[in-house]
C-alpha atoms as a PDB file:
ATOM      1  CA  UNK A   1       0.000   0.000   0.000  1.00  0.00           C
ATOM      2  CA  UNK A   2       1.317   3.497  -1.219  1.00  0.00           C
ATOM      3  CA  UNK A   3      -0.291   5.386   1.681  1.00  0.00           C
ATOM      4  CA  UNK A   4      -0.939   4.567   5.322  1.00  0.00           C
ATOM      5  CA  UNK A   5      -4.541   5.196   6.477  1.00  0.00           C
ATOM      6  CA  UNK A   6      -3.092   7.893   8.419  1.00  0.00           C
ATOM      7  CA  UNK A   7      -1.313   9.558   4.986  1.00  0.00           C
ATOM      8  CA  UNK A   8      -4.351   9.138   3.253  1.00  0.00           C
ATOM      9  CA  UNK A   9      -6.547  11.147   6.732  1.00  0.00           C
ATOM     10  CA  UNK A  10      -3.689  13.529   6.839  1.00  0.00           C
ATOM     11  CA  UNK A  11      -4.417  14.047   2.817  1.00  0.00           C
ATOM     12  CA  UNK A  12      -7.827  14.181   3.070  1.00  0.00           C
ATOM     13  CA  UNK A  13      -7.489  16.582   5.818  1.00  0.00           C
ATOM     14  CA  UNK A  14      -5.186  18.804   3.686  1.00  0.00           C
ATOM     15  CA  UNK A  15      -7.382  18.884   0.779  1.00  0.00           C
ATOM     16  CA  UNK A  16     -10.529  19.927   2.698  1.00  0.00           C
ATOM     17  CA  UNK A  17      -8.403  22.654   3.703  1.00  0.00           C
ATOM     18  CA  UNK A  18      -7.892  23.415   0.393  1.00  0.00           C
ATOM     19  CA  UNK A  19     -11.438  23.485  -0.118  1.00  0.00           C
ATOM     20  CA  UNK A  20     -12.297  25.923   2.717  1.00  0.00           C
ATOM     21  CA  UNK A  21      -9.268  28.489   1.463  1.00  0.00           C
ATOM     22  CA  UNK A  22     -11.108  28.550  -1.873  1.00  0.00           C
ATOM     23  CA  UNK A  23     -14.700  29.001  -0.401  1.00  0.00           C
ATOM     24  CA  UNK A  24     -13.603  31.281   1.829  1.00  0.00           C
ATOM     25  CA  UNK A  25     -11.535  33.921  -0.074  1.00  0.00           C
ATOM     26  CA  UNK A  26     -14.393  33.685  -3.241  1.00  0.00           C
ATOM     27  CA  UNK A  27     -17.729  33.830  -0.351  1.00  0.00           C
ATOM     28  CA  UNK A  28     -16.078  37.508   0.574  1.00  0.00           C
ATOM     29  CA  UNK A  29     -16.314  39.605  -2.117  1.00  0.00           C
ATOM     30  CA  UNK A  30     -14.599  42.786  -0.414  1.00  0.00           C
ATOM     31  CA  UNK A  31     -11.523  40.281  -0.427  1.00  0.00           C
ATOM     32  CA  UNK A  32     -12.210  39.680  -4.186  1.00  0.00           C
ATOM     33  CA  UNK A  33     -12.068  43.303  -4.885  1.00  0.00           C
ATOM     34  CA  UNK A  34      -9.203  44.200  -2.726  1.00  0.00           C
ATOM     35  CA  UNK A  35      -7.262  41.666  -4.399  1.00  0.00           C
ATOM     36  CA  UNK A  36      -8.872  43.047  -7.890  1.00  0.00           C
ATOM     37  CA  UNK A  37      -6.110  46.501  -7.285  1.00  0.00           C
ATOM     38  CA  UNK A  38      -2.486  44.711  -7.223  1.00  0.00           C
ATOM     39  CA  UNK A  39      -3.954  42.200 -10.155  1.00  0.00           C
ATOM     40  CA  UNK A  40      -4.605  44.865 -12.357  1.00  0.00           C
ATOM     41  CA  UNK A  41      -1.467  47.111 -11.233  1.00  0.00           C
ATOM     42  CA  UNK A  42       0.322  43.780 -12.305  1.00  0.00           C
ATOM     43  CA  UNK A  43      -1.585  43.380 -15.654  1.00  0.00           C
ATOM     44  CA  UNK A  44      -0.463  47.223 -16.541  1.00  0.00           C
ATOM     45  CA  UNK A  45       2.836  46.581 -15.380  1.00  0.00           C
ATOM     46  CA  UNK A  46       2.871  43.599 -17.700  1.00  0.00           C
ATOM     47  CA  UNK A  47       1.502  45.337 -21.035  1.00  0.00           C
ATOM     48  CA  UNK A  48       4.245  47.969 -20.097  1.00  0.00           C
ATOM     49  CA  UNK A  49       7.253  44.865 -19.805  1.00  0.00           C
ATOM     50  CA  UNK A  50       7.664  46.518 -16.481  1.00  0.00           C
ATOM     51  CA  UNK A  51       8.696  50.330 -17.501  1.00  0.00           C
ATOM     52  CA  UNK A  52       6.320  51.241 -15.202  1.00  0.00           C
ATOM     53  CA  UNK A  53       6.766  53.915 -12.209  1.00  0.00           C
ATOM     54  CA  UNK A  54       8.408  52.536  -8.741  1.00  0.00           C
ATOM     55  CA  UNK A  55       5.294  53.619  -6.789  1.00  0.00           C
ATOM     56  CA  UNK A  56       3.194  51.231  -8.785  1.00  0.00           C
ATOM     57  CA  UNK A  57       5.079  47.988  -7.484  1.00  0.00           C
ATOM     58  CA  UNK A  58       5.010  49.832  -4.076  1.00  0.00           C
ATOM     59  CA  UNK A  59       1.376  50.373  -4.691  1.00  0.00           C
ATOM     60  CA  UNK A  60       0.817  46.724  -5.554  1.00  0.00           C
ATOM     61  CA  UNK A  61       3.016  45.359  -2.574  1.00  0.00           C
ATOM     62  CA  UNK A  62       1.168  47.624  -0.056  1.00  0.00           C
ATOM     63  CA  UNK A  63      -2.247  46.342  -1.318  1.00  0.00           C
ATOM     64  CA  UNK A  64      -0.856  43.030  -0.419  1.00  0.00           C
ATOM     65  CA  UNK A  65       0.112  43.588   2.544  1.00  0.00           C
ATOM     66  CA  UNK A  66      -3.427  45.300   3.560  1.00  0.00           C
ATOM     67  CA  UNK A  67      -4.902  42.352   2.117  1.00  0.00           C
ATOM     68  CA  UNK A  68      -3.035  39.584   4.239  1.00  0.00           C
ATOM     69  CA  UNK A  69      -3.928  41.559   7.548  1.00  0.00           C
ATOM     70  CA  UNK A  70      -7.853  41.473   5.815  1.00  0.00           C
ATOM     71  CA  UNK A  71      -7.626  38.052   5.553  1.00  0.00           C
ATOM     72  CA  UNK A  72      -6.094  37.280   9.174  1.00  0.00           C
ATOM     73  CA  UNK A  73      -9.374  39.189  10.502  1.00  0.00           C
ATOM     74  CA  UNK A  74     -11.637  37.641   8.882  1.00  0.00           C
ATOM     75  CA  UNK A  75      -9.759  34.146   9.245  1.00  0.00           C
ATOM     76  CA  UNK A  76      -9.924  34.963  12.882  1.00  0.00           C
ATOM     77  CA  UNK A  77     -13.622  35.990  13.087  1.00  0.00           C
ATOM     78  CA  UNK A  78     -12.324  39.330  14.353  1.00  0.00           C
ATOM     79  CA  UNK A  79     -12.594  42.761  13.230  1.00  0.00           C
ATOM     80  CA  UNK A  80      -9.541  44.607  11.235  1.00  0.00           C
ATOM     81  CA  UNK A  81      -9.204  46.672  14.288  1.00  0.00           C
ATOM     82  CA  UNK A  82      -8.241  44.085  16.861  1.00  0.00           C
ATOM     83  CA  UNK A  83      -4.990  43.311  14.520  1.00  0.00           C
ATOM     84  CA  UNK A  84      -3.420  46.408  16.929  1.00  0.00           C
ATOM     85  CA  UNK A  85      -4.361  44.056  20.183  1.00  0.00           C
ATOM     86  CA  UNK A  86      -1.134  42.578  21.322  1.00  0.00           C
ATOM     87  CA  UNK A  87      -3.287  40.061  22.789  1.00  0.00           C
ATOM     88  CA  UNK A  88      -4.816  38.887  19.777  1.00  0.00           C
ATOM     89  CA  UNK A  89      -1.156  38.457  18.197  1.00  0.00           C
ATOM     90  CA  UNK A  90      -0.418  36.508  21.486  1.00  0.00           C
ATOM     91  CA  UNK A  91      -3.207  34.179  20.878  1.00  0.00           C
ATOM     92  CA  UNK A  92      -2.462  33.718  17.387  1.00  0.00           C
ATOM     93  CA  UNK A  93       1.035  32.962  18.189  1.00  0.00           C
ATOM     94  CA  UNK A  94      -0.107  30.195  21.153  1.00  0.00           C
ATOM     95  CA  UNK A  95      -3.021  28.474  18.563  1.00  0.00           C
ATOM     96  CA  UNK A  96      -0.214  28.660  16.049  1.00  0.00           C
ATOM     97  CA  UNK A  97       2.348  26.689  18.116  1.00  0.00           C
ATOM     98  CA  UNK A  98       0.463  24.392  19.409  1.00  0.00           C
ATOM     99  CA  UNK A  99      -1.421  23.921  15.829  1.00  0.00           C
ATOM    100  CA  UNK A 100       2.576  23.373  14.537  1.00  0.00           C
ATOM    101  CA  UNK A 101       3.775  20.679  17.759  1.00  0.00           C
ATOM    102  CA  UNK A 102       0.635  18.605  17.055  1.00  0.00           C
ATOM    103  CA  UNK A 103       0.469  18.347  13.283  1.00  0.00           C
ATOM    104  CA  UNK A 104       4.328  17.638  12.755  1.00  0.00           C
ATOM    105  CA  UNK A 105       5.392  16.683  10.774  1.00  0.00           C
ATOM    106  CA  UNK A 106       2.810  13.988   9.245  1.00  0.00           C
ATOM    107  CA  UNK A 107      -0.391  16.894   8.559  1.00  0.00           C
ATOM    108  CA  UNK A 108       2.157  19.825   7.445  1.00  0.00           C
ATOM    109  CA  UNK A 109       3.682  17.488   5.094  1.00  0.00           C
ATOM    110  CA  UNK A 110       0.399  16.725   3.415  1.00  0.00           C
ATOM    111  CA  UNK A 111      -0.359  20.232   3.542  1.00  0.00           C
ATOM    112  CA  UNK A 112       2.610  21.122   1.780  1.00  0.00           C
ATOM    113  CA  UNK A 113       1.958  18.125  -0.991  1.00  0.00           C
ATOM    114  CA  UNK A 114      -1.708  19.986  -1.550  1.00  0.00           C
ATOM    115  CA  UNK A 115      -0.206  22.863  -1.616  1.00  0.00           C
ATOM    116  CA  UNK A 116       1.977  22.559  -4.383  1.00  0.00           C
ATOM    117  CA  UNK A 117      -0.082  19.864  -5.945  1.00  0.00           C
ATOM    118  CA  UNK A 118      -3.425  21.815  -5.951  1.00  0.00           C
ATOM    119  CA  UNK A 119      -2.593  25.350  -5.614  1.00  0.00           C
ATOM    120  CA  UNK A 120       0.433  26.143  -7.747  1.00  0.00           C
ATOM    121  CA  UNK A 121       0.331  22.763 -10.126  1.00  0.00           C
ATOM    122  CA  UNK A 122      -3.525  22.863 -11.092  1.00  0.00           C
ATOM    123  CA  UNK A 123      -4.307  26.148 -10.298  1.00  0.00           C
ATOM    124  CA  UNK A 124      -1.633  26.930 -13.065  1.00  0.00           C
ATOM    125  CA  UNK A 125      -2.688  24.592 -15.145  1.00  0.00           C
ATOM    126  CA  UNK A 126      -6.055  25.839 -15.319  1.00  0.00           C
ATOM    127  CA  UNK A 127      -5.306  29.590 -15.593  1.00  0.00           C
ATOM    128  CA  UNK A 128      -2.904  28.514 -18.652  1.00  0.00           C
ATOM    129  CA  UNK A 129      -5.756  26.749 -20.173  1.00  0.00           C
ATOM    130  CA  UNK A 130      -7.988  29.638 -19.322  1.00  0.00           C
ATOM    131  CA  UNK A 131      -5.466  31.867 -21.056  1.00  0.00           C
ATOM    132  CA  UNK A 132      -5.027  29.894 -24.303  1.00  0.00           C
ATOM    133  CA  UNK A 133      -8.898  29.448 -24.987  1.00  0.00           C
ATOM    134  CA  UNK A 134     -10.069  33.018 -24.264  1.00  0.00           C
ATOM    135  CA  UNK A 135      -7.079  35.214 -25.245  1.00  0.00           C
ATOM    136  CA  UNK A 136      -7.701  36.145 -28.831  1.00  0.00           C
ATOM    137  CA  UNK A 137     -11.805  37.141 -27.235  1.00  0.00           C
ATOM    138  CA  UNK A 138     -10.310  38.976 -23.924  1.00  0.00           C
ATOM    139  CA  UNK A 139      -7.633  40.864 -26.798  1.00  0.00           C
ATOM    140  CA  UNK A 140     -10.452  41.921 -28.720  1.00  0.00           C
ATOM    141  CA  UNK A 141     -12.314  43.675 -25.665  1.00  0.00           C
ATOM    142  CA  UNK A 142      -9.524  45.553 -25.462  1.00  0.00           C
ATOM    143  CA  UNK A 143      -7.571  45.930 -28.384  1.00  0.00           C
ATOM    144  CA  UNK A 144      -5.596  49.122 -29.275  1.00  0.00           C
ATOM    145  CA  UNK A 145      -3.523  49.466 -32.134  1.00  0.00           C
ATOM    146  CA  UNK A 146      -0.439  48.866 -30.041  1.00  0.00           C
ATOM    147  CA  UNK A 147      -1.181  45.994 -28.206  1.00  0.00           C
ATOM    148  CA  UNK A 148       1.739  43.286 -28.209  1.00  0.00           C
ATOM    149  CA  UNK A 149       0.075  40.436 -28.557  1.00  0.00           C
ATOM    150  CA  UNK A 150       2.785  38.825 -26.065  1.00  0.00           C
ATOM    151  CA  UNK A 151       3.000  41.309 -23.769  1.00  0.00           C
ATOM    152  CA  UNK A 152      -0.979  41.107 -23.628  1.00  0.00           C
ATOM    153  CA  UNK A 153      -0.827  37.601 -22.678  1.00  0.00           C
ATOM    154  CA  UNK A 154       1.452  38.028 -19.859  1.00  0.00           C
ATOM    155  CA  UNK A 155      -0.340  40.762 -18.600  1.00  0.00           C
ATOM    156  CA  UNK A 156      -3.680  38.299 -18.813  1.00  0.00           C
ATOM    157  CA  UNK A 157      -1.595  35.676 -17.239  1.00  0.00           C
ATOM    158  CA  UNK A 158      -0.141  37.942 -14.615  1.00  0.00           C
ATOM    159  CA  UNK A 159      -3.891  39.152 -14.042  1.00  0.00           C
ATOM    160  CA  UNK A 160      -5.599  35.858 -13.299  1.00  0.00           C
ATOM    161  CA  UNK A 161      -2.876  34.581 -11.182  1.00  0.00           C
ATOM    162  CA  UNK A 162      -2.866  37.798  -9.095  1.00  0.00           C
ATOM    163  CA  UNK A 163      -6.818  37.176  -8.628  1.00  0.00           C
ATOM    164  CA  UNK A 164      -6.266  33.414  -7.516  1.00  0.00           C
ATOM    165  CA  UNK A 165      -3.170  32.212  -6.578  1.00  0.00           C
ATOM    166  CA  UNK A 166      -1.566  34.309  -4.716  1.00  0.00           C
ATOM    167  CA  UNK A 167      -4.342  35.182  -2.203  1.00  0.00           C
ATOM    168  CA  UNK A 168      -5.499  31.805  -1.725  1.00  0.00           C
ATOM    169  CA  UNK A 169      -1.601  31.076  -1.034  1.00  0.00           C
ATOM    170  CA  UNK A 170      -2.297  33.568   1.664  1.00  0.00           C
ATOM    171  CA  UNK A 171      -5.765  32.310   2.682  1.00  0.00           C
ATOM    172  CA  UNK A 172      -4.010  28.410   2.827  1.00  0.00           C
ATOM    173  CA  UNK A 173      -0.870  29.242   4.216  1.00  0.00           C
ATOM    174  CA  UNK A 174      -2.361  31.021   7.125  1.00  0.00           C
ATOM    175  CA  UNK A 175      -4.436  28.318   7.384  1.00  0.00           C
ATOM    176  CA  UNK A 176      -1.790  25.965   7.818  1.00  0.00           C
ATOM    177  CA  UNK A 177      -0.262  27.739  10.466  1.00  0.00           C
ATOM    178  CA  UNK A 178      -3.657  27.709  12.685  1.00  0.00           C
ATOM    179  CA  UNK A 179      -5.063  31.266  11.813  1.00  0.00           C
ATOM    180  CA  UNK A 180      -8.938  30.575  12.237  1.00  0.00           C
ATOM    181  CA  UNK A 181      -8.409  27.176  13.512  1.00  0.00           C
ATOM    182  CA  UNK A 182     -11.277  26.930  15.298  1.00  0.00           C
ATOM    183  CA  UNK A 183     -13.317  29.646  12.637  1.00  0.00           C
ATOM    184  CA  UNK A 184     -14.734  26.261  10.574  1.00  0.00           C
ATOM    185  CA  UNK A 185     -17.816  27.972   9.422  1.00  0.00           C
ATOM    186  CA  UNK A 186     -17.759  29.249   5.589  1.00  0.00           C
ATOM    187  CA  UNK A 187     -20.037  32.539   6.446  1.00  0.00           C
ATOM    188  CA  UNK A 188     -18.549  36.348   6.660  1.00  0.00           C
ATOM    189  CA  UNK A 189     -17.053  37.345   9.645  1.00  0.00           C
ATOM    190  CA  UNK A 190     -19.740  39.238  12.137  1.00  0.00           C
ATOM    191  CA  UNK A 191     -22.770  36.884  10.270  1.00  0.00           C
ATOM    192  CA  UNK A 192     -21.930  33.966  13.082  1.00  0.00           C
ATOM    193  CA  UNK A 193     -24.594  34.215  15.765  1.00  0.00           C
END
């Protein structure tokens, strides 16, 4: 046998986690939206090969940044505000460590496998797919006469991987390290009764 029933939990377990990081950053629009800003800085950026200002990659990192802290809050079922609470960053710290001591090495390692597996092998897969099959339609929405055809395509590229990957590497790394543990329901934050 390849896998151990306890490899195959720890896989399943890793997966639905997968699951919830999806449902969770696409049920909360606002988070949607805020990631909406660096994704199209990045598409710009992209149709410009980069020649772009420096406050525009400061712009997009920033937005980041805000967004990550958005995403602990509402991970945590807390409101942005308590992110200056030294407590709450005490608390997060404890879940965290104790999340880490009793899922290592066997869960993290399956997280990891999803991770790559899931997240940054099929999610790329499908936005490269996505990519080929709409990019002559998505060009003609907004075709000027001095659109580089490759330079387009990255930008696309750039664009839809800004909108999922990297904030639902956020959502399931955070995850991972306990943020929300115990925050299983799939509602917006302040909805729980």
């Amino acid at each position: 046998m390849l896998f151990s029933d306890t490899h195959q939990g720890n896989l399943l377990k890793a997966f639905q986690a997968f699951l919830f990081c999806i449902l969770f950053f696409y049920r909360r629009p606002y988070l949607v939206l805020v990631s909406l800003l660096p994704a199209s800085l990045r598409a710009y950026q992209m149709t410009q090969t980069l020649a772009t200002p420096c406050w525009m990659e400061a712009a997009v990192v920033l937005i980041r940044v805000f967004l990550f802290f958005l995403i602990i809050a509402n991970l945590s079922n807390s409101y942005p505000q308590v992110l200056r609470d030294k407590a709450f960053w005490e608390r997060l710290s404890h879940d965290a460590s104790k999340l880490m001591a009793s899922t290592w090495p066997k869960l993290l390692i399956a997280q990891l496998i999803v991770f790559i597996f899931c997240l940054y092998g099929l999610m790329n897969l499908l936005i490269l797919a996505v990519v080929d099959l709409s990019l002559s339609t998505v060009m003609r929405w907004f075709s000027t006469a001095d659109n580089d055809p490759e330079a387009f395509a990255n930008a696309y590229l750039f664009f839809l991987k800004n909108m999922s990957v990297i904030p639902l590497s956020m959502v399931y790394m955070l995850k991972m390290l306990g943020v929300g543990v115990n925050n299983t329901a799939l509602m917006p934050p302040r909805e729980l009764s």
